[in-house]
PDB file of N, CA and C in Angstrom:
ATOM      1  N   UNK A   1       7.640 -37.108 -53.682  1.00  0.00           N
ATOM      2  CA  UNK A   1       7.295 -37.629 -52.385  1.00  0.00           C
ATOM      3  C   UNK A   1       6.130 -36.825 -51.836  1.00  0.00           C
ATOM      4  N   UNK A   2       4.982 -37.241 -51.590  1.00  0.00           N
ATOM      5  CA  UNK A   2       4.155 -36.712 -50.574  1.00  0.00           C
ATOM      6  C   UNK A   2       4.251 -37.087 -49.233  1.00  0.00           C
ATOM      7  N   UNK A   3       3.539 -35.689 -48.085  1.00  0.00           N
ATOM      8  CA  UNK A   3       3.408 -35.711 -46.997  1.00  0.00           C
ATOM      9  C   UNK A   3       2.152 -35.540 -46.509  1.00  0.00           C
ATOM     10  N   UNK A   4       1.430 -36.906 -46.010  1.00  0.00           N
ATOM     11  CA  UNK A   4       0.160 -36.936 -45.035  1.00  0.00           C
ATOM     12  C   UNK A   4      -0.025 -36.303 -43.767  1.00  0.00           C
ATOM     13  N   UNK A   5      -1.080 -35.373 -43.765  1.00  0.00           N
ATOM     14  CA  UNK A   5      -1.119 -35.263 -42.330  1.00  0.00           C
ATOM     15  C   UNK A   5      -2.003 -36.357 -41.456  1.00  0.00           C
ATOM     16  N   UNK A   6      -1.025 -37.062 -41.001  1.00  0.00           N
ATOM     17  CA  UNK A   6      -1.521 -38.179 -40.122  1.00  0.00           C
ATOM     18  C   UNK A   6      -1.992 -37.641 -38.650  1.00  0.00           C
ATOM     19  N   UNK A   7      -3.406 -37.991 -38.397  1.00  0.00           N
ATOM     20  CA  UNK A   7      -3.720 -37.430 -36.843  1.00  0.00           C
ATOM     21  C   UNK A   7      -3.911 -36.093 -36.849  1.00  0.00           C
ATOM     22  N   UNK A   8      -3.692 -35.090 -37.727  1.00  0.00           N
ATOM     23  CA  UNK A   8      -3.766 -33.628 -37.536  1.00  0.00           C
ATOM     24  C   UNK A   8      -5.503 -33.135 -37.765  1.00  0.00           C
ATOM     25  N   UNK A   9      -5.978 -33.896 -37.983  1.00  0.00           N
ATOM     26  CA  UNK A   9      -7.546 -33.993 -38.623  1.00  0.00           C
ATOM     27  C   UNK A   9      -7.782 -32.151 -39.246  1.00  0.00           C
ATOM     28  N   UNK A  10      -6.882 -31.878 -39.964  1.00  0.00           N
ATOM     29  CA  UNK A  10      -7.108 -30.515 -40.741  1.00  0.00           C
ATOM     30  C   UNK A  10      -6.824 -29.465 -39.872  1.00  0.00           C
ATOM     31  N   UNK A  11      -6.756 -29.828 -38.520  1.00  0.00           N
ATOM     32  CA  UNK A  11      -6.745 -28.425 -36.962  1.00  0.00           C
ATOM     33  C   UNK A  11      -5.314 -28.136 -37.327  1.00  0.00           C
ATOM     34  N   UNK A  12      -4.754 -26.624 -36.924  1.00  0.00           N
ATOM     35  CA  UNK A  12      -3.769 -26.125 -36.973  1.00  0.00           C
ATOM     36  C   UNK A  12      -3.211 -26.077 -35.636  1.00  0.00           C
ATOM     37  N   UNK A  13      -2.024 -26.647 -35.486  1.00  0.00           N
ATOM     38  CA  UNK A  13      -1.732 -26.809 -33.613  1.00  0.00           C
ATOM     39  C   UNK A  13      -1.243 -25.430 -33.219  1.00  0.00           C
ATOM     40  N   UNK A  14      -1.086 -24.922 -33.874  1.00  0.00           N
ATOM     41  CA  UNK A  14      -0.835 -23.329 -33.560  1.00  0.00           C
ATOM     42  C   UNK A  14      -2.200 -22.220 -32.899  1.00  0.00           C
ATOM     43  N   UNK A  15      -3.048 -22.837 -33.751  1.00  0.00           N
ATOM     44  CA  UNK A  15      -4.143 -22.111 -33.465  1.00  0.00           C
ATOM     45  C   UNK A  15      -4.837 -23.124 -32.562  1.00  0.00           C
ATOM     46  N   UNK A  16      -4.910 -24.452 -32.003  1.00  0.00           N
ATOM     47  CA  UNK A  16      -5.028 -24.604 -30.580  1.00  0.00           C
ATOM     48  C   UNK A  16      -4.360 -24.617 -29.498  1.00  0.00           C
ATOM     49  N   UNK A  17      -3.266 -23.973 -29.787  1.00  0.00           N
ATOM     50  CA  UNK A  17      -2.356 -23.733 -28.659  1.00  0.00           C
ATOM     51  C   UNK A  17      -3.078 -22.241 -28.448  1.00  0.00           C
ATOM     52  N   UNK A  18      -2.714 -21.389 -29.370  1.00  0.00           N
ATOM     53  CA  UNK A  18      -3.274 -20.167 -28.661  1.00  0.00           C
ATOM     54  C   UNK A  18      -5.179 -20.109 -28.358  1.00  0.00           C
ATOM     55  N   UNK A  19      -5.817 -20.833 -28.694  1.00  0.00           N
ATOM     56  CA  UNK A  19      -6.907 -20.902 -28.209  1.00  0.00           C
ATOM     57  C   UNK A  19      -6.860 -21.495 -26.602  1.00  0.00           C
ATOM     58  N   UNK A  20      -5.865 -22.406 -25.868  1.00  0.00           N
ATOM     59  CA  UNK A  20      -5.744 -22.717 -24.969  1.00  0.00           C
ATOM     60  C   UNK A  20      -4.880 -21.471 -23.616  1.00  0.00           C
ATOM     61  N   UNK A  21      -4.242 -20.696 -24.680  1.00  0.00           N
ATOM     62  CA  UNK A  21      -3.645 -19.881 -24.181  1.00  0.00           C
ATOM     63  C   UNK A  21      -5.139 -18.665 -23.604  1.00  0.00           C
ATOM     64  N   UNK A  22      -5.886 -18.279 -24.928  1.00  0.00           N
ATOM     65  CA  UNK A  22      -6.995 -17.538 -24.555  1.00  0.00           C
ATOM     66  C   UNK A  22      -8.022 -17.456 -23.618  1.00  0.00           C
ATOM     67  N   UNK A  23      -8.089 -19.095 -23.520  1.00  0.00           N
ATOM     68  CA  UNK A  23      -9.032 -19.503 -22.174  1.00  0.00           C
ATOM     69  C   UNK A  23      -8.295 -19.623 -20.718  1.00  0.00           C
ATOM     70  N   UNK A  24      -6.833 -19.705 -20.565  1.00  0.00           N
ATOM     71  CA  UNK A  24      -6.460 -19.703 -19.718  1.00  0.00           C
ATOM     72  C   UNK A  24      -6.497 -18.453 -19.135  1.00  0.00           C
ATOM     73  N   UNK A  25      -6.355 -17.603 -20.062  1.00  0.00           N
ATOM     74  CA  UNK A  25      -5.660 -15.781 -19.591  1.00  0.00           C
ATOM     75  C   UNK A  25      -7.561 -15.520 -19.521  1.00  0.00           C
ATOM     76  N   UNK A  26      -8.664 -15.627 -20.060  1.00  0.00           N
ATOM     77  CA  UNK A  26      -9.539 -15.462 -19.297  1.00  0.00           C
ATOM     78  C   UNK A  26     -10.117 -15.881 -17.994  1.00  0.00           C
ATOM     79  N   UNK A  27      -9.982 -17.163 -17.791  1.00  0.00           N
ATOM     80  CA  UNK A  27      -9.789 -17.385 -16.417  1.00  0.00           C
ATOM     81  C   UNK A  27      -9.361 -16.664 -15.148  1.00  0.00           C
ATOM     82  N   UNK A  28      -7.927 -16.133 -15.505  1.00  0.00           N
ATOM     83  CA  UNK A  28      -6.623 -15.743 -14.709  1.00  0.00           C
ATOM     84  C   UNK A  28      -7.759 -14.188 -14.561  1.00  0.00           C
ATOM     85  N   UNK A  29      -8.479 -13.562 -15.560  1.00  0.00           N
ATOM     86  CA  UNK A  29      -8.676 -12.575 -15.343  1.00  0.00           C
ATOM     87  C   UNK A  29      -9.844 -12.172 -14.544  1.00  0.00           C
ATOM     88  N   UNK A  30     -10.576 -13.310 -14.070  1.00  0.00           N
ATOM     89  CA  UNK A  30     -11.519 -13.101 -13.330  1.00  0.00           C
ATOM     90  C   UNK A  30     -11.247 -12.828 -11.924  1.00  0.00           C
ATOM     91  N   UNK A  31      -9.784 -13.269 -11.588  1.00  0.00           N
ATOM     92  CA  UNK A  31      -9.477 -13.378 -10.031  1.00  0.00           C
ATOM     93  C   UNK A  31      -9.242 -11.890  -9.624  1.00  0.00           C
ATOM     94  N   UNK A  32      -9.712 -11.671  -8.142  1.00  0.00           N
ATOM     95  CA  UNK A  32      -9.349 -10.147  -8.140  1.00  0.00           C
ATOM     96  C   UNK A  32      -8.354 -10.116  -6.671  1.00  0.00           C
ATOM     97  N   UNK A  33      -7.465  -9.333  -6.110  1.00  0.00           N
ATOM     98  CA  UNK A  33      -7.063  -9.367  -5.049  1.00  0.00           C
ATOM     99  C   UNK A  33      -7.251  -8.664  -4.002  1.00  0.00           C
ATOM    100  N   UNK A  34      -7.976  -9.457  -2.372  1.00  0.00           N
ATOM    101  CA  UNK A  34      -8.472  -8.247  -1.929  1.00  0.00           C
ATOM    102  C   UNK A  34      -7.453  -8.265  -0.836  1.00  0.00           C
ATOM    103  N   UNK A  35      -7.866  -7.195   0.439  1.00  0.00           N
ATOM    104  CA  UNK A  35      -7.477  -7.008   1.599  1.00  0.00           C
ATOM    105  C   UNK A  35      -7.976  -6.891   2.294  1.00  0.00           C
ATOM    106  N   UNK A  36      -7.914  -7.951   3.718  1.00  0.00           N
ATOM    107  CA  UNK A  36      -8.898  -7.392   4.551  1.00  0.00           C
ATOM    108  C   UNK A  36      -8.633  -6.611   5.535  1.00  0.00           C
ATOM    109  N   UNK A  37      -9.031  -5.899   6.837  1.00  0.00           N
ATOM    110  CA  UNK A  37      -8.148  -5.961   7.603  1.00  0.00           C
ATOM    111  C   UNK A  37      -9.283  -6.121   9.119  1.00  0.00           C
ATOM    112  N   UNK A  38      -9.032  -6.696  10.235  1.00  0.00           N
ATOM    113  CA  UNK A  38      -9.681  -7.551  11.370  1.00  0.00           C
ATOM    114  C   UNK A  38     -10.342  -6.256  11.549  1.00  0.00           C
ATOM    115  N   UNK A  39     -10.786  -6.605  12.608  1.00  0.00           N
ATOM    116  CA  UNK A  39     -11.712  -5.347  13.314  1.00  0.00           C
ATOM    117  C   UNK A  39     -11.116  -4.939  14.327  1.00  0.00           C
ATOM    118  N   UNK A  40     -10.122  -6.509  15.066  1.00  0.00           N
ATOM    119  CA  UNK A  40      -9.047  -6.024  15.575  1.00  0.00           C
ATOM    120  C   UNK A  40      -7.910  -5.117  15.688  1.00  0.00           C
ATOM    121  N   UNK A  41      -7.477  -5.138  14.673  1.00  0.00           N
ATOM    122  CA  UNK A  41      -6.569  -4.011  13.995  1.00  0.00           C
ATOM    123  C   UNK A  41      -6.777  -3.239  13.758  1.00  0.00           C
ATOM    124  N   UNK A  42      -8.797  -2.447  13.429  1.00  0.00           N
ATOM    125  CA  UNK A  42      -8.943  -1.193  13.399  1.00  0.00           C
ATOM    126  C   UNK A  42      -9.102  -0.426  14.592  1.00  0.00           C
ATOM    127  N   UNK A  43      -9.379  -1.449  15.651  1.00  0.00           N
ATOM    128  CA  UNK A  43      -9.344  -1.248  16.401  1.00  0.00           C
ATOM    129  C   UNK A  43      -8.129  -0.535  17.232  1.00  0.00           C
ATOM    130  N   UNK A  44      -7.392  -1.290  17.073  1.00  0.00           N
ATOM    131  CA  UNK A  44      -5.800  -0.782  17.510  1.00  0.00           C
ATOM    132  C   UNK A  44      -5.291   0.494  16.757  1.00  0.00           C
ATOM    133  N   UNK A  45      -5.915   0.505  15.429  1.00  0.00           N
ATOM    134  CA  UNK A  45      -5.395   1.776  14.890  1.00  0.00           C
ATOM    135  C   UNK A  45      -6.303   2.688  15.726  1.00  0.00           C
ATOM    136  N   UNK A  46      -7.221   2.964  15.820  1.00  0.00           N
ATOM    137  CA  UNK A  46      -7.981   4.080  16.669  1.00  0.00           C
ATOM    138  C   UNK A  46      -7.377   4.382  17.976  1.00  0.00           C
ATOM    139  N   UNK A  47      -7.072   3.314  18.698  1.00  0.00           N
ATOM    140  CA  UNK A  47      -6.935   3.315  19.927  1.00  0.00           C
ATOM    141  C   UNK A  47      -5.491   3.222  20.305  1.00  0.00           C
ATOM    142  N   UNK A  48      -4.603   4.278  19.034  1.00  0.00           N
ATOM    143  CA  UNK A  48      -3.436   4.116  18.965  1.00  0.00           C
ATOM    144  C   UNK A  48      -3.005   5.370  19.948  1.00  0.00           C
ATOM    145  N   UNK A  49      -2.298   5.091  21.449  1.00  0.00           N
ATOM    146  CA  UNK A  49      -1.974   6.608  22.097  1.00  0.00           C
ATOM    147  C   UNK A  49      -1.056   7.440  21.349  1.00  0.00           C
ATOM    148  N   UNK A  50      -0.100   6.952  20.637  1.00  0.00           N
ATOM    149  CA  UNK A  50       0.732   7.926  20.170  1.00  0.00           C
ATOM    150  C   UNK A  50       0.358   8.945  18.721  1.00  0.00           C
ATOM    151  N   UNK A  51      -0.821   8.251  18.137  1.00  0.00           N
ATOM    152  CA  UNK A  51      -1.433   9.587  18.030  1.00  0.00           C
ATOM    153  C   UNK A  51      -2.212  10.209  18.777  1.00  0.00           C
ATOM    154  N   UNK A  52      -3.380  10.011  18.958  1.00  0.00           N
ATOM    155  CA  UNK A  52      -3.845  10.590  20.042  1.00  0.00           C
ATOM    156  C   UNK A  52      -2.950  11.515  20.728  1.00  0.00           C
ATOM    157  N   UNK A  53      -2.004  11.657  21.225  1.00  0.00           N
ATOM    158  CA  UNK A  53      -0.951  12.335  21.630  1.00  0.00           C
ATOM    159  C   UNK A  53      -0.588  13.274  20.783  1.00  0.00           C
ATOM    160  N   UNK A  54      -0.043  12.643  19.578  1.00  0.00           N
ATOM    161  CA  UNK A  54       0.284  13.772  18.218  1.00  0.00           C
ATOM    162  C   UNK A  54      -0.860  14.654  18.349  1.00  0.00           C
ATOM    163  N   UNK A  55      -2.524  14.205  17.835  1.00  0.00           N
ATOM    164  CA  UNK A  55      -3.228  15.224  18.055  1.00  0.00           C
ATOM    165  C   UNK A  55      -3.125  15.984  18.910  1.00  0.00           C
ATOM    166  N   UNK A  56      -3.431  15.445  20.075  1.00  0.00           N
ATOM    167  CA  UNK A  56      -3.080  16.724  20.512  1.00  0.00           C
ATOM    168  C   UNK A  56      -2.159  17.552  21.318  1.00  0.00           C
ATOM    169  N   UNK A  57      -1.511  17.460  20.801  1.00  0.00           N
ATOM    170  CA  UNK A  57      -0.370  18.561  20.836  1.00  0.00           C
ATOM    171  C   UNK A  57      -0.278  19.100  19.574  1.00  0.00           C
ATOM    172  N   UNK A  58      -0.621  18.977  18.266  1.00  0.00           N
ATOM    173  CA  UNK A  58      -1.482  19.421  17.356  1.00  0.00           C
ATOM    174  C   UNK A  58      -1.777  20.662  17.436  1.00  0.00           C
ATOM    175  N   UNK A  59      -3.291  20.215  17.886  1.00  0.00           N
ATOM    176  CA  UNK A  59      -4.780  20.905  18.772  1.00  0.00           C
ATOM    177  C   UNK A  59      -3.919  21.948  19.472  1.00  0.00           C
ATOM    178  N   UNK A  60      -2.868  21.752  20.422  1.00  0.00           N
ATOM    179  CA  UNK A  60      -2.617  22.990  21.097  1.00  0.00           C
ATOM    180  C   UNK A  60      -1.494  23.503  20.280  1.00  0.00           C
ATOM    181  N   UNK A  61      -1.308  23.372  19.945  1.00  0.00           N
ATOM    182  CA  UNK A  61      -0.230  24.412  19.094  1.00  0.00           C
ATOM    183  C   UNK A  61      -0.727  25.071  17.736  1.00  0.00           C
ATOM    184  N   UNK A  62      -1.811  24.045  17.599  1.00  0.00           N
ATOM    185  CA  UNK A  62      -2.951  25.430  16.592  1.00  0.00           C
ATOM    186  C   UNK A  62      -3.591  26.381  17.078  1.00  0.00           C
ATOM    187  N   UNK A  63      -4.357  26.325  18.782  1.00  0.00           N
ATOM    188  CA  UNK A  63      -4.797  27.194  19.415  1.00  0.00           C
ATOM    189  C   UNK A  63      -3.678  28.386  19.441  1.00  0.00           C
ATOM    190  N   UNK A  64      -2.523  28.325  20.302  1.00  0.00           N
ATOM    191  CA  UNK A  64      -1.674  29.150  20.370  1.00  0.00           C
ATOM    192  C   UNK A  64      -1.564  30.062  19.054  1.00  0.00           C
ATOM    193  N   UNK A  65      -1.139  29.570  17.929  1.00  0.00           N
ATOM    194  CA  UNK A  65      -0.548  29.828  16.967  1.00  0.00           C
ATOM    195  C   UNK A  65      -2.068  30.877  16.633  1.00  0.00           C
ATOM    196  N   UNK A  66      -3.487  30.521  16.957  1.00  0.00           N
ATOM    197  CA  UNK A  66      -4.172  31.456  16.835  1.00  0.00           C
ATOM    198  C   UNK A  66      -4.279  32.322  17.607  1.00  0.00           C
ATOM    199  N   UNK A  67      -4.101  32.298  18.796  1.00  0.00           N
ATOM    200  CA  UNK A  67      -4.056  33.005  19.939  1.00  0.00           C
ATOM    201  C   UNK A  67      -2.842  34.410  19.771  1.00  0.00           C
ATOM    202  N   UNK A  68      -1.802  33.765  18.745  1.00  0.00           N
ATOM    203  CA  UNK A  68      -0.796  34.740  18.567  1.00  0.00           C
ATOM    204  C   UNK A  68       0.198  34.133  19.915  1.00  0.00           C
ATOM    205  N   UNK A  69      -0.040  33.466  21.019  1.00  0.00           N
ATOM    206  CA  UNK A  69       0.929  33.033  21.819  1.00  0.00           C
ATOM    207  C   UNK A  69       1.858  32.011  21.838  1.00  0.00           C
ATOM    208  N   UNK A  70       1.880  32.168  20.041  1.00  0.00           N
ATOM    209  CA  UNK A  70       3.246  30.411  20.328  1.00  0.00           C
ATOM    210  C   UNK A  70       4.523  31.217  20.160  1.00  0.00           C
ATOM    211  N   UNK A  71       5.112  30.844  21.010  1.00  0.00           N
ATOM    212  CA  UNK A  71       6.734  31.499  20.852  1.00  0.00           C
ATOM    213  C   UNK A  71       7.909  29.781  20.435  1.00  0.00           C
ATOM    214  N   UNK A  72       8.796  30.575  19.623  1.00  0.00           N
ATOM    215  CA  UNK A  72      10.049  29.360  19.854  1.00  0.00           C
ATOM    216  C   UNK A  72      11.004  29.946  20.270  1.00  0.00           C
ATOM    217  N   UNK A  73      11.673  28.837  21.173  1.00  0.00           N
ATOM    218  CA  UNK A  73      12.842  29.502  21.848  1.00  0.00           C
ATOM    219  C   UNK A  73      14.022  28.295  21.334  1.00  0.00           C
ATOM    220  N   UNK A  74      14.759  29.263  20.572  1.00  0.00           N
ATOM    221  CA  UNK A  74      15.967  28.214  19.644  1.00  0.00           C
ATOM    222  C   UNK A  74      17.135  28.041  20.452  1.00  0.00           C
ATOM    223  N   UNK A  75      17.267  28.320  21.889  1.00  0.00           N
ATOM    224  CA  UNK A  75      18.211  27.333  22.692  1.00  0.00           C
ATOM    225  C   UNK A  75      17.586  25.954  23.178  1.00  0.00           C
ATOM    226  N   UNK A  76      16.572  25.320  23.445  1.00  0.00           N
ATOM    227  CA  UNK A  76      16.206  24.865  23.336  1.00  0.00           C
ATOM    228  C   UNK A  76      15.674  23.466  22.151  1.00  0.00           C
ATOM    229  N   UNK A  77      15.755  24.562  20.938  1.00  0.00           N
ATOM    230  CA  UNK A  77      15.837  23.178  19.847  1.00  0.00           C
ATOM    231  C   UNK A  77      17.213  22.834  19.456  1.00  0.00           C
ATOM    232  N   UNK A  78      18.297  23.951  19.428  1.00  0.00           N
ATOM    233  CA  UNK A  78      19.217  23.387  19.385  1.00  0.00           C
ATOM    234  C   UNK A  78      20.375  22.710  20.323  1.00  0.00           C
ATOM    235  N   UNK A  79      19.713  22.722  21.244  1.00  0.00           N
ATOM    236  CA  UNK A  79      19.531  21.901  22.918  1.00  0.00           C
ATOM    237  C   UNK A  79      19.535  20.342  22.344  1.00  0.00           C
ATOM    238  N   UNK A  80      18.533  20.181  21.492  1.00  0.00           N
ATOM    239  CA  UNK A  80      18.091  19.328  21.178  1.00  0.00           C
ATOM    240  C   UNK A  80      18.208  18.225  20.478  1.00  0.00           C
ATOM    241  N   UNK A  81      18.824  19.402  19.383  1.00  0.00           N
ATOM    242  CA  UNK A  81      19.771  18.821  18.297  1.00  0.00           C
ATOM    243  C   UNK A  81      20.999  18.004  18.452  1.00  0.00           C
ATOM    244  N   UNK A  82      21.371  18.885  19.374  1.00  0.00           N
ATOM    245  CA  UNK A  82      23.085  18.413  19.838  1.00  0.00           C
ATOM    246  C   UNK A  82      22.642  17.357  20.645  1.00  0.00           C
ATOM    247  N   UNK A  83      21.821  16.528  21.149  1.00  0.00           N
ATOM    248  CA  UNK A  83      21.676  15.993  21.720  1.00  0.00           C
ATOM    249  C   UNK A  83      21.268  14.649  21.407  1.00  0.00           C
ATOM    250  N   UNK A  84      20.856  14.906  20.316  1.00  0.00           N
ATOM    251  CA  UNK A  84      20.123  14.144  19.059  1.00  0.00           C
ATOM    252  C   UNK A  84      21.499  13.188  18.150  1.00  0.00           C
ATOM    253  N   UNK A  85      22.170  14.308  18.456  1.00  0.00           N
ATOM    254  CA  UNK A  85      23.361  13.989  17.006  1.00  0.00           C
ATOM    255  C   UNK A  85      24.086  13.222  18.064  1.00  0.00           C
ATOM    256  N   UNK A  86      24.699  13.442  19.621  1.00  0.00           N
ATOM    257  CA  UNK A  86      25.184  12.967  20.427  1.00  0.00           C
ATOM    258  C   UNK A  86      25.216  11.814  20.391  1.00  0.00           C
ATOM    259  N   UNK A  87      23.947  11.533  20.540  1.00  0.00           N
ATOM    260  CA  UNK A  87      23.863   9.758  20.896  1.00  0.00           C
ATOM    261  C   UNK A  87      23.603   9.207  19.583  1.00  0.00           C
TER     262      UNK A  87
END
């Protein structure tokens, strides 16, 4: 018994499947993903008070700390603590 390849015109469907596979995954690889972010929002980050605040109190507790005048007083933090854990 012989077997014709009918319609196969000699192409190996294996090897145009992965040739279809190759051009797809080059495609896919051109896309890149960005981020933008508004001008709005950098805005808001700058003009954020609660750092601003962090700085400085920062700023002064680096002065001190050069100054030699930062003291801690540990009734106070643990004032704090308990107070913390309280609620």
């Amino acid at each position: 018994m012989k077997i014709n390849n009918l319609g196969s015109m000699g192409m190996n469907p294996y090897k145009r499947n992965l040739e279809k596979n190759a051009e797809a995954s080059a495609k896919s690889q051109n896309k890149e993903d960005k981020v933008e972010i508004s001008s709005k929002a950098i805005g808001l980050q700058q003009t954020n008070e609660v750092t601003k605040a962090r700085q400085e109190k920062v700023q002064a507790i680096k002065t001190q700390l050069e100054s030699g005048n930062y003291t801690i007083d540990p009734k106070a933090i643990a004032k704090g603590l308990v107070n913390f854990y309280k609620n």
